[in-house]
C-alpha atoms as a PDB file:
ATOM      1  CA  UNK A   1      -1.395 -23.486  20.169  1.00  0.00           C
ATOM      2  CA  UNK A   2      -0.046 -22.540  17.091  1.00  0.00           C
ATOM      3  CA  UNK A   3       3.586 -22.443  16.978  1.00  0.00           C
ATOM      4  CA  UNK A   4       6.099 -19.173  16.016  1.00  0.00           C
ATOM      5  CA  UNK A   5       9.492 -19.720  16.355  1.00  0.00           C
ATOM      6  CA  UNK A   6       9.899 -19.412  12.200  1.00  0.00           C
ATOM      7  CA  UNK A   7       8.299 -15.601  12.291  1.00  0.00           C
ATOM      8  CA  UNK A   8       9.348 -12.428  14.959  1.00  0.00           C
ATOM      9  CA  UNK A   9       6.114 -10.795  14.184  1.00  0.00           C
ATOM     10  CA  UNK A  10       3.611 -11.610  17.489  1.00  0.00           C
ATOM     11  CA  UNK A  11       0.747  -9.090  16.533  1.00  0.00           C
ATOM     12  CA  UNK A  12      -0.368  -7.251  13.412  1.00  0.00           C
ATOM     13  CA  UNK A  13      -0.742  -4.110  15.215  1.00  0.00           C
ATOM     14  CA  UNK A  14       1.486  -2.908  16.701  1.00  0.00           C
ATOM     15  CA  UNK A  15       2.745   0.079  13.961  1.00  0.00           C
ATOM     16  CA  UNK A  16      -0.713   0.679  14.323  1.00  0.00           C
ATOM     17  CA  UNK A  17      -0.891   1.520  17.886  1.00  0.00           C
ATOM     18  CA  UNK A  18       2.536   3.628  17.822  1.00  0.00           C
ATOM     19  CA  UNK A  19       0.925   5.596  14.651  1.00  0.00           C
ATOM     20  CA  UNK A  20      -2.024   6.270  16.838  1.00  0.00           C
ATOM     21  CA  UNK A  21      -0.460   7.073  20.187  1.00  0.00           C
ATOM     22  CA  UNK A  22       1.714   9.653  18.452  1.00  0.00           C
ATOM     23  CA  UNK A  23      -0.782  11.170  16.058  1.00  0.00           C
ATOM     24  CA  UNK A  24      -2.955  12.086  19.489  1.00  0.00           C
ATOM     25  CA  UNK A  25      -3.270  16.004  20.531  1.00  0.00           C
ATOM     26  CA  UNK A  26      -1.001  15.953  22.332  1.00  0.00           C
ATOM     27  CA  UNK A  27       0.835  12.782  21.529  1.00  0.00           C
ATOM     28  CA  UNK A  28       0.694  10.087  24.561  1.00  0.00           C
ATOM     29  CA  UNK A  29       4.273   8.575  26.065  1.00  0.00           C
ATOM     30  CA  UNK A  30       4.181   4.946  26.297  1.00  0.00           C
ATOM     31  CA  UNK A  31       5.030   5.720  29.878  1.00  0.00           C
ATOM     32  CA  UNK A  32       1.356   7.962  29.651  1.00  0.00           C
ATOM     33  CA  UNK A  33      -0.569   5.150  27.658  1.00  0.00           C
ATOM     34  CA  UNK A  34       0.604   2.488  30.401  1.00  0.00           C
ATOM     35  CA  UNK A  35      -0.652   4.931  33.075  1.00  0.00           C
ATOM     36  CA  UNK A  36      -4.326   5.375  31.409  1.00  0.00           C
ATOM     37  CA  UNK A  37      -4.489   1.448  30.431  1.00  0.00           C
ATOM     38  CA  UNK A  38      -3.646   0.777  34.095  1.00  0.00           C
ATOM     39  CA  UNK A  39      -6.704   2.802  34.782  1.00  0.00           C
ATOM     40  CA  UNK A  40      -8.818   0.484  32.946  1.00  0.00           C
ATOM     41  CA  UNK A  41      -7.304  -2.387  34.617  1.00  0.00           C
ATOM     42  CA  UNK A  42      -5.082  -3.502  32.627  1.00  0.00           C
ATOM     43  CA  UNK A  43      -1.339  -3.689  33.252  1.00  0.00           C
ATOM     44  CA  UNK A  44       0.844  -3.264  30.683  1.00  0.00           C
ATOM     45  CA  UNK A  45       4.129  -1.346  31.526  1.00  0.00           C
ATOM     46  CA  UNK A  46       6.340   0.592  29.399  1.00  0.00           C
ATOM     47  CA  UNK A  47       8.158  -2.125  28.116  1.00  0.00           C
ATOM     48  CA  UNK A  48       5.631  -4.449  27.421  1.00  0.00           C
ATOM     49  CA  UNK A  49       4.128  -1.708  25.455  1.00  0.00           C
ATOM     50  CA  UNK A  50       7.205  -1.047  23.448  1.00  0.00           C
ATOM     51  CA  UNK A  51       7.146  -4.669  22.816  1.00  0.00           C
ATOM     52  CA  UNK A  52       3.545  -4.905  21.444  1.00  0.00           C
ATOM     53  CA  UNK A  53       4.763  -1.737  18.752  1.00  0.00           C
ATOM     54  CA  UNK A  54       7.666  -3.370  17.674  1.00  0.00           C
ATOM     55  CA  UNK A  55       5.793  -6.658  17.230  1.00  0.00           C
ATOM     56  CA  UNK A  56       8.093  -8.634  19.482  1.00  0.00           C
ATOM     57  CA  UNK A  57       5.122  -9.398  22.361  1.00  0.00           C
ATOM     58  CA  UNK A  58       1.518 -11.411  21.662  1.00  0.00           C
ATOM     59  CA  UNK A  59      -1.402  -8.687  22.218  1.00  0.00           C
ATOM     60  CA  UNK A  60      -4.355 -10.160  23.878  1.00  0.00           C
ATOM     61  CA  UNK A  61      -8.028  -9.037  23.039  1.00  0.00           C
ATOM     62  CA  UNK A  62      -8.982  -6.993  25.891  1.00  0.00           C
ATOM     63  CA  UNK A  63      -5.641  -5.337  25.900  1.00  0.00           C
ATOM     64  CA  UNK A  64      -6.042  -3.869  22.143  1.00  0.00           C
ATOM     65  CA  UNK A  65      -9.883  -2.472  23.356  1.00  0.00           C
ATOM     66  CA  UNK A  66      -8.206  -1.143  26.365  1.00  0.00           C
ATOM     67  CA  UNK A  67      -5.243   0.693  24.185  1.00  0.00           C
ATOM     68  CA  UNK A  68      -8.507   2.197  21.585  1.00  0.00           C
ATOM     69  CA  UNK A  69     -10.193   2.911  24.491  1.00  0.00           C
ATOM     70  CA  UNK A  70      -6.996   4.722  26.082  1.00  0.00           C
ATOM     71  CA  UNK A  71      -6.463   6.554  22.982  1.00  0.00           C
ATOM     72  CA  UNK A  72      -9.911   7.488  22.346  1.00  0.00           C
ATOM     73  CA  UNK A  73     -10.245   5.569  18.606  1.00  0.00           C
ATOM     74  CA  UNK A  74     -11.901   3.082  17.434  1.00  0.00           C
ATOM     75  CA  UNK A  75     -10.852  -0.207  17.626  1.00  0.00           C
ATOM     76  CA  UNK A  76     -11.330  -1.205  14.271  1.00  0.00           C
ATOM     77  CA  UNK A  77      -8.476   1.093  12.737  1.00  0.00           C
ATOM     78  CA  UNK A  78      -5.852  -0.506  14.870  1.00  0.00           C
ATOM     79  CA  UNK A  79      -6.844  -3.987  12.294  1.00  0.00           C
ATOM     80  CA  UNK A  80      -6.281  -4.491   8.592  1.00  0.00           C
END
């Protein structure tokens, strides 16, 4: 596994994600976007979710397809 203890950032999209939760009509709570990824399975609290936006937690796969799915986008604009 590749190591990061020389760099804070753990994801690359995580401004991303914030950007796109709040630019929703209406804009979604993290407390809202943990409730709609829980009902695609996937459990990511509040915290955890605050964690991924300020780059401080790892963000698997199927959690950033369950976040564009929760926020109705695309995928691909939550990536450089």
């Amino acid at each position: 596994m590749k190591s990061t203890h020389g760099s804070k950032r753990r994801n690359v999209t995580g401004k991303r994600i914030r950007q796109a939760r709040l630019a929703a009509k209406p804009p979604v709570s993290q407390e809202d976007l943990s409730g709609r990824l829980a009902a695609l399975g996937v459990i990511l609290d509040q915290g955890a979710i605050s964690r991924v936006e300020s780059e401080e937690r790892y963000l698997m796969d199927y959690e950033l397809l369950a976040i564009a799915k929760a926020l109705r986008i695309k995928p691909s604009s939550l990536v450089d």
